[in-house]
C-alpha atoms as a PDB file:
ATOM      1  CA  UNK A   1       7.030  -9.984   6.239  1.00  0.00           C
ATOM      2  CA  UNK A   2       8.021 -12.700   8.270  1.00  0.00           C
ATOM      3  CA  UNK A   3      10.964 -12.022  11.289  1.00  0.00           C
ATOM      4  CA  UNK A   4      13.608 -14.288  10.682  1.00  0.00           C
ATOM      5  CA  UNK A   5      16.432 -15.528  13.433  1.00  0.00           C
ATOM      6  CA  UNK A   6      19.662 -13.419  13.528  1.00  0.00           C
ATOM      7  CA  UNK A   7      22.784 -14.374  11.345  1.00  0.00           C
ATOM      8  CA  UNK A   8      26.639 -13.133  11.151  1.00  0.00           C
ATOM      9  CA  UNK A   9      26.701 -10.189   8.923  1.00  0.00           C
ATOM     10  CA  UNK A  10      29.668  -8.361   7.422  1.00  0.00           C
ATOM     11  CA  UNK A  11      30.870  -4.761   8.715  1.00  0.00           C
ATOM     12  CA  UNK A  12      28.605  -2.496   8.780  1.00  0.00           C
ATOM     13  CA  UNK A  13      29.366   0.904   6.334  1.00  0.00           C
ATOM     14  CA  UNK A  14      27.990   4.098   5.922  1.00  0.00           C
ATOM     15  CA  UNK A  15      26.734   5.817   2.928  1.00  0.00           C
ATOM     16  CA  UNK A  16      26.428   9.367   2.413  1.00  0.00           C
ATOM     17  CA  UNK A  17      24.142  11.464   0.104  1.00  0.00           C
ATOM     18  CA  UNK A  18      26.553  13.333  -1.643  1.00  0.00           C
ATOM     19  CA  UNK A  19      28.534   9.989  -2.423  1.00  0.00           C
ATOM     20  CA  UNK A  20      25.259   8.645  -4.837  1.00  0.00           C
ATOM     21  CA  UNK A  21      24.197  12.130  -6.257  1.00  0.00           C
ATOM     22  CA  UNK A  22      26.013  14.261  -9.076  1.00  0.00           C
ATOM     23  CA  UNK A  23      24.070  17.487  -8.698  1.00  0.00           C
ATOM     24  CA  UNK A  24      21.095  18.738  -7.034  1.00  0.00           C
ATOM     25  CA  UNK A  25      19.083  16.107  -7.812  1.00  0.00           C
ATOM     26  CA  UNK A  26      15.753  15.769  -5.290  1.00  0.00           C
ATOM     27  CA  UNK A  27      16.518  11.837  -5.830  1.00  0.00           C
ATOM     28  CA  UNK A  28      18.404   8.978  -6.877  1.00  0.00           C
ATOM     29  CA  UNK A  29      16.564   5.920  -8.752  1.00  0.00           C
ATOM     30  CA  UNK A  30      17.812   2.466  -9.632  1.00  0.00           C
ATOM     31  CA  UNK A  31      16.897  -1.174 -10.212  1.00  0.00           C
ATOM     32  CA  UNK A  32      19.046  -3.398  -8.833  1.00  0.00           C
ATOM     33  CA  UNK A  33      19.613  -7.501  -9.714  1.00  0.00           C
ATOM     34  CA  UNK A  34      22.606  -8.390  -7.871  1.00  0.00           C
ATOM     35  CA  UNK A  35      23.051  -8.693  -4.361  1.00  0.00           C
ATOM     36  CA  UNK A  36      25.899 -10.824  -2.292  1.00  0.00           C
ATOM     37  CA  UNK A  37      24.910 -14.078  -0.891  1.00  0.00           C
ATOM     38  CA  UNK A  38      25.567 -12.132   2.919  1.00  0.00           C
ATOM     39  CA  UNK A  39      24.381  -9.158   3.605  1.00  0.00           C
ATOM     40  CA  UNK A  40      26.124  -6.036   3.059  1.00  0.00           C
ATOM     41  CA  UNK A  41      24.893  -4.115   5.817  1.00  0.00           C
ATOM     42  CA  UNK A  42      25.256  -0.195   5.648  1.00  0.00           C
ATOM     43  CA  UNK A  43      23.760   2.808   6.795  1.00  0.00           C
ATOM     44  CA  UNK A  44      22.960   6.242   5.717  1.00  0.00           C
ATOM     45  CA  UNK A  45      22.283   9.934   5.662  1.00  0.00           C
ATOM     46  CA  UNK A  46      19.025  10.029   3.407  1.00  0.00           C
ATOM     47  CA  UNK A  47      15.881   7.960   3.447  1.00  0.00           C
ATOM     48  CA  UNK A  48      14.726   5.203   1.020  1.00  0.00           C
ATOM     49  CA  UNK A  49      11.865   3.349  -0.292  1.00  0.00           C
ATOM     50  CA  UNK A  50      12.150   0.125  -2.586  1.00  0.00           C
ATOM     51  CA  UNK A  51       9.884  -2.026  -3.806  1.00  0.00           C
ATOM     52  CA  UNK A  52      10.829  -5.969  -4.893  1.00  0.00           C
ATOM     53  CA  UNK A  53       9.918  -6.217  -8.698  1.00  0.00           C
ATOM     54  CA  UNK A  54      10.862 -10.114  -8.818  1.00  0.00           C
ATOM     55  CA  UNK A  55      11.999 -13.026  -6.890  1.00  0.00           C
ATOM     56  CA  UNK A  56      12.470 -13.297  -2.922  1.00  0.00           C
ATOM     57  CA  UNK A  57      15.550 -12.728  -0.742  1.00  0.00           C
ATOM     58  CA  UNK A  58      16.078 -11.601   3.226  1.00  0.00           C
ATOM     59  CA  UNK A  59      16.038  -7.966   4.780  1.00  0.00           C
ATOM     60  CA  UNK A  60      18.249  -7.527   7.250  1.00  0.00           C
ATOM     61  CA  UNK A  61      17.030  -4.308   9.143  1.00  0.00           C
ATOM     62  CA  UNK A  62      18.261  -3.350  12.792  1.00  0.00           C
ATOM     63  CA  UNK A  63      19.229  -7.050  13.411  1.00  0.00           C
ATOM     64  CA  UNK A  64      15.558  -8.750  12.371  1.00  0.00           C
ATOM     65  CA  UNK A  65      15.479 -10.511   9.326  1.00  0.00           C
ATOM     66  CA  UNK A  66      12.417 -10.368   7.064  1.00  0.00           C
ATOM     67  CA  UNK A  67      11.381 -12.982   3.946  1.00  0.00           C
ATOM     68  CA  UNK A  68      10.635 -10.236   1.320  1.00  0.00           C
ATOM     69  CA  UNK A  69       9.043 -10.826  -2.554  1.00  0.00           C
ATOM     70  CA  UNK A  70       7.566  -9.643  -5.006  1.00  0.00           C
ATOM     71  CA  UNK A  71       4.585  -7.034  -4.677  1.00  0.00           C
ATOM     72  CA  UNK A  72       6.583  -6.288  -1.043  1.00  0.00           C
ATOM     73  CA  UNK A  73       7.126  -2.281  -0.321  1.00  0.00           C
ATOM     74  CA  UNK A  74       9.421  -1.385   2.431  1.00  0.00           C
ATOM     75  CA  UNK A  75      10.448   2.201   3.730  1.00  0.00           C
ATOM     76  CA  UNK A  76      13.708   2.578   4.944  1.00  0.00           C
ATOM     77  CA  UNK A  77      14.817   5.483   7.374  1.00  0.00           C
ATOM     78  CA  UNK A  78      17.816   7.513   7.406  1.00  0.00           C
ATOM     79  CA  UNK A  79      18.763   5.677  10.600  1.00  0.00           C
ATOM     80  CA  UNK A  80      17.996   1.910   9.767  1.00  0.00           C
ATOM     81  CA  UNK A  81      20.860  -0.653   9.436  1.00  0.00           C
ATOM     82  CA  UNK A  82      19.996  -3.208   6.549  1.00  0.00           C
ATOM     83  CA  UNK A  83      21.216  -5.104   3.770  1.00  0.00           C
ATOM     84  CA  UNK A  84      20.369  -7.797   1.743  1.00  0.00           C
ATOM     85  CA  UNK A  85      20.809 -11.945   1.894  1.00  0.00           C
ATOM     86  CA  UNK A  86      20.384 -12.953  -1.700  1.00  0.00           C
ATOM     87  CA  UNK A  87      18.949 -16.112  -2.510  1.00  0.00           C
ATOM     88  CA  UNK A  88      19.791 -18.350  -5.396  1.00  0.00           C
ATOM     89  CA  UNK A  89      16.784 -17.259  -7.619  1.00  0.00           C
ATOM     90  CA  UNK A  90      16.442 -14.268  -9.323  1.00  0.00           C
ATOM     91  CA  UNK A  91      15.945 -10.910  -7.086  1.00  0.00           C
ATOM     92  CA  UNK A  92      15.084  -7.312  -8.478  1.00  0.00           C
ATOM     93  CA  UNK A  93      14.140  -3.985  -6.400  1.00  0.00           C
ATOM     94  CA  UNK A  94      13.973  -0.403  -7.136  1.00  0.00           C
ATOM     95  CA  UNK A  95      14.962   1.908  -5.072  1.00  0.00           C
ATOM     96  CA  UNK A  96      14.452   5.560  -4.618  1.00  0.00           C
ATOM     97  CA  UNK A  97      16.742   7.465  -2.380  1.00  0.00           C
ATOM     98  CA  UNK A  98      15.856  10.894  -1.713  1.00  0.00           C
ATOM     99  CA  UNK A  99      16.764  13.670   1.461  1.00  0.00           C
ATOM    100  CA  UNK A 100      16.481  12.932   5.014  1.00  0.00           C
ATOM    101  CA  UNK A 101      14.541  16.377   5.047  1.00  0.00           C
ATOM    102  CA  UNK A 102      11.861  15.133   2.653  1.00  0.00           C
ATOM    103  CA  UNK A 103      10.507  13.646   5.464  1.00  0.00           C
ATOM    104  CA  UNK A 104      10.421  16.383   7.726  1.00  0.00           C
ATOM    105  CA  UNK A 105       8.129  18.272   5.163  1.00  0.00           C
ATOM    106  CA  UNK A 106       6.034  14.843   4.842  1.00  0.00           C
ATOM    107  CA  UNK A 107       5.380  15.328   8.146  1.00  0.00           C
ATOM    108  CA  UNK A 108       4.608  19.373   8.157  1.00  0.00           C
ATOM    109  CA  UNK A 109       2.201  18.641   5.296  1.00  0.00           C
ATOM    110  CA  UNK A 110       0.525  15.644   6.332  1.00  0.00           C
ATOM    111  CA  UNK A 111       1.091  14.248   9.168  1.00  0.00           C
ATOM    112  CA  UNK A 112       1.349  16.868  12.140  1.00  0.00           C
ATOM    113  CA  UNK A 113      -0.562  14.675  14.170  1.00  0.00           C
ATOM    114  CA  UNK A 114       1.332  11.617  13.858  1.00  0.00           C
ATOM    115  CA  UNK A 115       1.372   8.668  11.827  1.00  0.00           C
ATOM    116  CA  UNK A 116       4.124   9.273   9.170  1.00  0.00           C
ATOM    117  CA  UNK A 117       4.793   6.046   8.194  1.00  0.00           C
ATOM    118  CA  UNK A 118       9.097   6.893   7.745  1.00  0.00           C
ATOM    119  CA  UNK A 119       8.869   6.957  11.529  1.00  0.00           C
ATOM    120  CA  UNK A 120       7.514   3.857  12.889  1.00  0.00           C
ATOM    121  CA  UNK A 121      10.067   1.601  15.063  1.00  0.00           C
ATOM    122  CA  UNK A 122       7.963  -1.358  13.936  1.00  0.00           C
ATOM    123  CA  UNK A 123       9.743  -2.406  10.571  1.00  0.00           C
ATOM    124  CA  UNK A 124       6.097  -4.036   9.676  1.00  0.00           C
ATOM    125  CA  UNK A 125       4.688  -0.475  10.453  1.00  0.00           C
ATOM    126  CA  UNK A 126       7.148   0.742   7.213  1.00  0.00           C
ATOM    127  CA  UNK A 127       5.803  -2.326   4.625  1.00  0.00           C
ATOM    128  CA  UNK A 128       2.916  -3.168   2.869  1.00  0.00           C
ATOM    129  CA  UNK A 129       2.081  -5.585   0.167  1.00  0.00           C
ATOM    130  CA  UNK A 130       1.423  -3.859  -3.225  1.00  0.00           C
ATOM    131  CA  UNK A 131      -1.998  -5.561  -5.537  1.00  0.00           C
ATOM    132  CA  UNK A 132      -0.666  -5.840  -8.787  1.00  0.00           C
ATOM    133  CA  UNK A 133      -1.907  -3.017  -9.893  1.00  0.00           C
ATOM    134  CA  UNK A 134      -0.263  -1.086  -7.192  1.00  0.00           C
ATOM    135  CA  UNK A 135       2.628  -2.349  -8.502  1.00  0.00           C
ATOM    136  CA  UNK A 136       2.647  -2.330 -12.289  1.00  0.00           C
ATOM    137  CA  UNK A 137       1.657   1.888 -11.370  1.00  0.00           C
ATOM    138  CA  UNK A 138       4.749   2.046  -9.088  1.00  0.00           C
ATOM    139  CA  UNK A 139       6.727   0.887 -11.578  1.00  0.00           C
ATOM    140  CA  UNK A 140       5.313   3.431 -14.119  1.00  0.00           C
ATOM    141  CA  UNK A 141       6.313   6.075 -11.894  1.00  0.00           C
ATOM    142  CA  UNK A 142       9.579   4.760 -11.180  1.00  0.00           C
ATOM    143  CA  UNK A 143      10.448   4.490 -15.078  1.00  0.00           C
ATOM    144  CA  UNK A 144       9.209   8.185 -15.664  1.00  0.00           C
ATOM    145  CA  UNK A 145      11.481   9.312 -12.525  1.00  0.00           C
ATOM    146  CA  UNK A 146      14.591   7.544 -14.073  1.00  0.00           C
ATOM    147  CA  UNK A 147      14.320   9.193 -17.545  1.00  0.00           C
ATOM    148  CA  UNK A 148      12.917  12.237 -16.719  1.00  0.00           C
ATOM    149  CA  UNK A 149      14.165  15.318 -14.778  1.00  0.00           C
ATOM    150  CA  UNK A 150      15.114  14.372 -11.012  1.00  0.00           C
ATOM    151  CA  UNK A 151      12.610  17.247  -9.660  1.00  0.00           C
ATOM    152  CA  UNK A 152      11.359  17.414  -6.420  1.00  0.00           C
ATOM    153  CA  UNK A 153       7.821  17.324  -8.023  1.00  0.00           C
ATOM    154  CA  UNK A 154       8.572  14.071  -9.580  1.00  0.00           C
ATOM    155  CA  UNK A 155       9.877  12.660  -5.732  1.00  0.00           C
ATOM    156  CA  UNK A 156       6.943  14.275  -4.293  1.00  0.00           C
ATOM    157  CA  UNK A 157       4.422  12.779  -7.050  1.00  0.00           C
ATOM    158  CA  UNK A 158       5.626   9.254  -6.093  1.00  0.00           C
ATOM    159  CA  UNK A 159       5.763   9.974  -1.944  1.00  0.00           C
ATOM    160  CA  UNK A 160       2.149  10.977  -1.859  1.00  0.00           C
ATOM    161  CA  UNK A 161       1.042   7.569  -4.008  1.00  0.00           C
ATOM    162  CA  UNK A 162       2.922   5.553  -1.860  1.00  0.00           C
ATOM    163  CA  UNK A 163       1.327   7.667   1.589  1.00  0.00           C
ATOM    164  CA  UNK A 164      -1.488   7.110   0.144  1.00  0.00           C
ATOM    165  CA  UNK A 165      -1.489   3.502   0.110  1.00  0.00           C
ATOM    166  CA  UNK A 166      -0.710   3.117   3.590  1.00  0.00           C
ATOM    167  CA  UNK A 167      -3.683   4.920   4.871  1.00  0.00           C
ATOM    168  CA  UNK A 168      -5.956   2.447   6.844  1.00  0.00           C
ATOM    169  CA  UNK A 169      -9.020   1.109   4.605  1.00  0.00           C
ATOM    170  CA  UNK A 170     -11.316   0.935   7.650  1.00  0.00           C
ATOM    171  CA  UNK A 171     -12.889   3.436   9.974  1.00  0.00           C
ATOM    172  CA  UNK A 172     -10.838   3.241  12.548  1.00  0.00           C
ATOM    173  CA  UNK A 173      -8.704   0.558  11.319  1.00  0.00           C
ATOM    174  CA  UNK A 174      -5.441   2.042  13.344  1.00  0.00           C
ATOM    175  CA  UNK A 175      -6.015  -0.671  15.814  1.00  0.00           C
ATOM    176  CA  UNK A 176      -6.084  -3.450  12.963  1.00  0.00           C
ATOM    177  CA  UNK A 177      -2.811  -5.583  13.246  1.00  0.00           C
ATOM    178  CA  UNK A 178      -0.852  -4.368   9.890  1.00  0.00           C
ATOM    179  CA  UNK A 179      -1.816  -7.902   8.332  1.00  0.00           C
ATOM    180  CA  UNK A 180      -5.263  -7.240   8.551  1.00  0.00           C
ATOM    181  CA  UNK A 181      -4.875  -3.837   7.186  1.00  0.00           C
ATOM    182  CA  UNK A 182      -2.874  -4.658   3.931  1.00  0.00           C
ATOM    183  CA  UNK A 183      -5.203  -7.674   3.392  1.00  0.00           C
ATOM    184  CA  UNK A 184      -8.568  -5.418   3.612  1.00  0.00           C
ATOM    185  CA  UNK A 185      -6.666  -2.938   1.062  1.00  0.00           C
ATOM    186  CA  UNK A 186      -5.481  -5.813  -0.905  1.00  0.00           C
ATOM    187  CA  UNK A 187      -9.227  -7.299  -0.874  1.00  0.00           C
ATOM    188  CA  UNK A 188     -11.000  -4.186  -2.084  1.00  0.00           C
ATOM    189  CA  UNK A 189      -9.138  -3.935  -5.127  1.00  0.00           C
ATOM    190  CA  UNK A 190      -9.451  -7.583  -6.377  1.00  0.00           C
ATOM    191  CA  UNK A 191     -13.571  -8.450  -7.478  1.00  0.00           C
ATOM    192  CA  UNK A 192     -12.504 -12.150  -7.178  1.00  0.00           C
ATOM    193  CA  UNK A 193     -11.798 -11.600  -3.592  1.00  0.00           C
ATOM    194  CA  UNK A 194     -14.818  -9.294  -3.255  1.00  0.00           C
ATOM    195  CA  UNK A 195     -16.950 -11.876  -4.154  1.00  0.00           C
ATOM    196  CA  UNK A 196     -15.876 -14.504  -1.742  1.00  0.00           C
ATOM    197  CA  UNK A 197     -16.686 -12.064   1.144  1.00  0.00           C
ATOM    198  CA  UNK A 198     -15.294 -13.008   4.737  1.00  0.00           C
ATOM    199  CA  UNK A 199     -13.300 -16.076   2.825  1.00  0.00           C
ATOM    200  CA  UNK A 200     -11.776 -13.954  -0.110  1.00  0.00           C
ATOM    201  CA  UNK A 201     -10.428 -11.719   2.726  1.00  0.00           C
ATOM    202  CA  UNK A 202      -8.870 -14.686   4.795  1.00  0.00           C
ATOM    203  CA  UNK A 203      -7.365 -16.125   1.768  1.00  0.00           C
ATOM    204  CA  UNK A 204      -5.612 -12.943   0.735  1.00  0.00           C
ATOM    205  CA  UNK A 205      -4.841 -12.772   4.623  1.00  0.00           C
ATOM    206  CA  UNK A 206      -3.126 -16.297   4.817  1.00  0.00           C
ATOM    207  CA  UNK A 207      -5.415 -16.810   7.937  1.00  0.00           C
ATOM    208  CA  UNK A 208      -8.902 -19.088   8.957  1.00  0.00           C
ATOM    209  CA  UNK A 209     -11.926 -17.386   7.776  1.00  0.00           C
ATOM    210  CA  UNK A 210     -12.875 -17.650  11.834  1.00  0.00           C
ATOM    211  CA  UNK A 211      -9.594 -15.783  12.668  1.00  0.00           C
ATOM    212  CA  UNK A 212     -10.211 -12.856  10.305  1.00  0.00           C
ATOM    213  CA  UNK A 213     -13.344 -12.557  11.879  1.00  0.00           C
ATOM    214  CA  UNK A 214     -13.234 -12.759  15.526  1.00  0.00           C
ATOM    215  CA  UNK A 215     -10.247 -10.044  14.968  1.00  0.00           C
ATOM    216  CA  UNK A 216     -12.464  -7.755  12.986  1.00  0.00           C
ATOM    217  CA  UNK A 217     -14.973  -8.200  15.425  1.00  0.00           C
ATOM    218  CA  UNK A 218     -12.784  -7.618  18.427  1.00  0.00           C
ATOM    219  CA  UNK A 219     -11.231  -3.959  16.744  1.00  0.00           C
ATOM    220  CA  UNK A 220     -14.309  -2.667  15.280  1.00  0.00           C
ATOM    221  CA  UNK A 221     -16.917  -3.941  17.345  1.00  0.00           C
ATOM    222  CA  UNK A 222     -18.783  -5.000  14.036  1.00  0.00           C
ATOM    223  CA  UNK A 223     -19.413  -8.442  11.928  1.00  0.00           C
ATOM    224  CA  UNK A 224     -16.514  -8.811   9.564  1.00  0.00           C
ATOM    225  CA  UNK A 225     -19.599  -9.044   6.583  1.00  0.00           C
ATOM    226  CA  UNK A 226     -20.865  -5.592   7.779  1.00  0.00           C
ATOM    227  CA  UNK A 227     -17.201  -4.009   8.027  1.00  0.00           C
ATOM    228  CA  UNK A 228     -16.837  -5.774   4.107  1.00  0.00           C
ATOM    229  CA  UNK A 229     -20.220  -4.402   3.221  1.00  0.00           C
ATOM    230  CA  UNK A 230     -19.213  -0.814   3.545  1.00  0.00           C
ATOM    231  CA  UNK A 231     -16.105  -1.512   1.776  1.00  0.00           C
ATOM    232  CA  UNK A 232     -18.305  -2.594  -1.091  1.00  0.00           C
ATOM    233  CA  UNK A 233     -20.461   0.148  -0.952  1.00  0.00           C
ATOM    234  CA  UNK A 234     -17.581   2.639  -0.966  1.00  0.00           C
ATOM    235  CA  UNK A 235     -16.671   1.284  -4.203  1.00  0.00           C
ATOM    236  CA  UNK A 236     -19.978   1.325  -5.373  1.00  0.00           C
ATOM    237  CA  UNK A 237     -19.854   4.859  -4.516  1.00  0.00           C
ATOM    238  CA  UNK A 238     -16.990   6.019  -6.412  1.00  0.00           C
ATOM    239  CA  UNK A 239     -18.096   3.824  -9.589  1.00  0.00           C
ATOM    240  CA  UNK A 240     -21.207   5.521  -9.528  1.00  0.00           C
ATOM    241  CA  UNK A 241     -19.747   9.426  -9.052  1.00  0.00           C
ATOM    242  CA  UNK A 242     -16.795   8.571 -11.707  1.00  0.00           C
ATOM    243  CA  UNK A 243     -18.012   6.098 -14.476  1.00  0.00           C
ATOM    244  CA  UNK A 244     -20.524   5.110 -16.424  1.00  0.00           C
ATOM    245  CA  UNK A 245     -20.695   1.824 -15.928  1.00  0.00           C
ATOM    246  CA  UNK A 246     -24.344  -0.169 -15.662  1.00  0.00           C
ATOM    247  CA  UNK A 247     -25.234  -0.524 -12.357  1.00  0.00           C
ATOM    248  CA  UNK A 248     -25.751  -3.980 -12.251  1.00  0.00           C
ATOM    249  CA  UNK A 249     -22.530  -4.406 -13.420  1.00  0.00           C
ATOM    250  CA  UNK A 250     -20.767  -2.544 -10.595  1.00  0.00           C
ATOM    251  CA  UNK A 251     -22.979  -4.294  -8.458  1.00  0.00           C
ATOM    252  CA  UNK A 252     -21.410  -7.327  -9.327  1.00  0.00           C
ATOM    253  CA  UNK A 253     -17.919  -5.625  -9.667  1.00  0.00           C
ATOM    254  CA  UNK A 254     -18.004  -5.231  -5.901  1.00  0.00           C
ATOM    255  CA  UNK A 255     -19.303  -8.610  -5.200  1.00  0.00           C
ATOM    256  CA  UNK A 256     -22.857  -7.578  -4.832  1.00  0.00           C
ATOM    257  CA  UNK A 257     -24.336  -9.860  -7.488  1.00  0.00           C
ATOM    258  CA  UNK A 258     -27.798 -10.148  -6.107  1.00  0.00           C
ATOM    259  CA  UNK A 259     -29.099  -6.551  -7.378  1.00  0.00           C
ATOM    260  CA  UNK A 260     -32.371  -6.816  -4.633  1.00  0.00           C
ATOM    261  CA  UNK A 261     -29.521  -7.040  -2.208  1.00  0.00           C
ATOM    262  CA  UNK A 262     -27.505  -4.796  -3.274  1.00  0.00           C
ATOM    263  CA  UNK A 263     -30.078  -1.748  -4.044  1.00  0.00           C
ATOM    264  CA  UNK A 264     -31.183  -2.653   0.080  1.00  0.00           C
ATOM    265  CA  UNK A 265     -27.753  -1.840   1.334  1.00  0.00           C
ATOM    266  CA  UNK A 266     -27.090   1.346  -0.753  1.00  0.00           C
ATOM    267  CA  UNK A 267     -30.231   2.071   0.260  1.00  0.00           C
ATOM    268  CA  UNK A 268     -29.726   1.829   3.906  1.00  0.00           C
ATOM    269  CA  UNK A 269     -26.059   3.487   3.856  1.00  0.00           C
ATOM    270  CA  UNK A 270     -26.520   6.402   1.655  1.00  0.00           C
ATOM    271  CA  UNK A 271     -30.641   6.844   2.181  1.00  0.00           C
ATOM    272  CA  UNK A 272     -31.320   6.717  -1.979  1.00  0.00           C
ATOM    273  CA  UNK A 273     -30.954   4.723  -5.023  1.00  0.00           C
ATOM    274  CA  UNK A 274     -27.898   3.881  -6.864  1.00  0.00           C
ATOM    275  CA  UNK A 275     -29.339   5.484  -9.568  1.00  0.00           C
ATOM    276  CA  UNK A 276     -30.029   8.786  -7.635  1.00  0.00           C
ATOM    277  CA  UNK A 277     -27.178   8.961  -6.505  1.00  0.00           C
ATOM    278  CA  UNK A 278     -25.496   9.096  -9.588  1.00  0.00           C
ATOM    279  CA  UNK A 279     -27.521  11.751 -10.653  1.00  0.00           C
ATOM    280  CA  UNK A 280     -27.425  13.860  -7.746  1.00  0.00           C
ATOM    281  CA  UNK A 281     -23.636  13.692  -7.781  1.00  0.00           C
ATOM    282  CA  UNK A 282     -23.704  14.385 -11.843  1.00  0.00           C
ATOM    283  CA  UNK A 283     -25.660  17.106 -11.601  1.00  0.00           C
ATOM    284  CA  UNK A 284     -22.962  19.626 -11.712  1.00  0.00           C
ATOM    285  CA  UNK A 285     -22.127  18.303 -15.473  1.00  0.00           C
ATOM    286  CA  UNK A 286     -25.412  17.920 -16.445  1.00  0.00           C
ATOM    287  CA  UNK A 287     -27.925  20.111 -14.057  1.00  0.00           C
ATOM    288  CA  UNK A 288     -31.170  19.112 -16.235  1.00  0.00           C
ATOM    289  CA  UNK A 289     -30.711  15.495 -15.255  1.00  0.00           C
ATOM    290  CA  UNK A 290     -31.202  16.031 -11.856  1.00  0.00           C
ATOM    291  CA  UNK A 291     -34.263  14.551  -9.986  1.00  0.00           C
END
């Protein structure tokens, strides 16, 4: 998201809960196409996340304006200002609108010591870019939601994938900057970008391969390969424990095509084989396998 210079905007309107809701529905869902060419700004008594499902337009949000597109997720607090400035070409969001006291229970749950994303005063702080993947399963669960019963399990089922994917993908990685953090999270689920290493990661970053790592160096006091390294072997990891997939070809899955160099750095992070490891953490299932 890019901040934008301020523009005229029309009145400002509020909208409340029990103006968009029929019932006791836990949440309202639609996907919307048309927007006016200025934005309509409003405000309201419930929170809201959308995600852009095509095109680009302008968010208008407590007088900063933001470039958002497609594979963009925003949260949207009870309190926030905002609109939309539609654009010529096509634009599509869904959005799910749910009770301001949702996020009072986030917090209880998950977050009693800080860090609920719904209440950050840094509009980036409330956004991340979705992979495609992330996406395409969004949208799954926002289909479901519209045909299915409005239940708080079904709000609460899509809340805690979306949480999810705004925890930080490093160690740490709370002092990232949040363009660093959404590119590492971005860059672990794309082998392409795996592959490529530092330069996958500044690519998906929009930044010099330099940049990306003096930063990473700077935050985490480690070489930006090392920091990707563990990434890799994370995913290693979890291929290992939850598939059955070759190893050489999760090796090269995670960008780890050299299996010599690959078994060394398993090696040296977990202390064993990739192939011990899978047994050891199989073992349960099938006891007379283990080593």
């Amino acid at each position: 998201m890019h901040d934008l210079p301020d523009r005229t905007l029309v009145d400002m309107r509020r909208v409340n809960w029990e103006s968009i809701v029929t019932s006791d529905a836990a949440y309202h869902v639609a996907r919307h196409t048309r927007f006016p060419a200025v934005a309509q700004l409003h405000t309201h008594d419930f929170a809201e996340v959308f995600w852009v499902d095509d095109g680009r337009a302008t968010h208008d949000v407590n007088s900063h304006r933001y470039r958002v597109s497609q594979g963009d997720l925003v949260l949207v607090r009870p309190s926030d200002r905002h609109g939309f400035r539609f654009p010529a070409d096509q634009f599509t969001i869904t959005n799910i609108a749910f009770r301001a006291e949702v996020i009072t229970d986030l917090r209880n749950r998950y977050f009693l010591g800080g860090g609920l994303p719904w209440e950050e005063d840094d509009p980036s702080l409330r956004s991340m870019r979705l992979t495609p993947l992330q996406l395409g399963s969004l949208q799954d669960l926002g289909a479901a939601m519209a045909n299915g019963p409005t239940s708080r399990l079904h709000l609460d089922r899509l809340l805690v994938e979306i949480l999810l994917g705004f925890e930080r993908p490093v160690s740490g990685g709370s002092e990232l900057p949040m363009w660093l953090q959404h590119a590492l999270s971005a860059w672990r689920t794309d082998p392409v970008a795996m592959a490529a290493g530092v330069g996958g990661l500044a690519t998906i970053a929009c930044r010099s391969r330099e940049h990306v790592s003096r930063v990473l160096k700077q935050k985490t006091g480690r070489r930006a390969i090392d920091v990707l390294n563990d990434l890799r072997l994370d995913s290693a990891a979890a291929a290992l424990a939850m598939t059955d997939q070759p190893i050489a070809l999760i090796a090269v899955e995670v960008g780890l095509a050299n299996l010599s160099h690959f078994y060394r750095l398993f090696g040296r992070r977990f202390g064993t084989t990739p192939r011990r490891y899978r047994l050891r953490k199989h073992a349960l299932i099938h006891p007379e396998t283990e080593e």
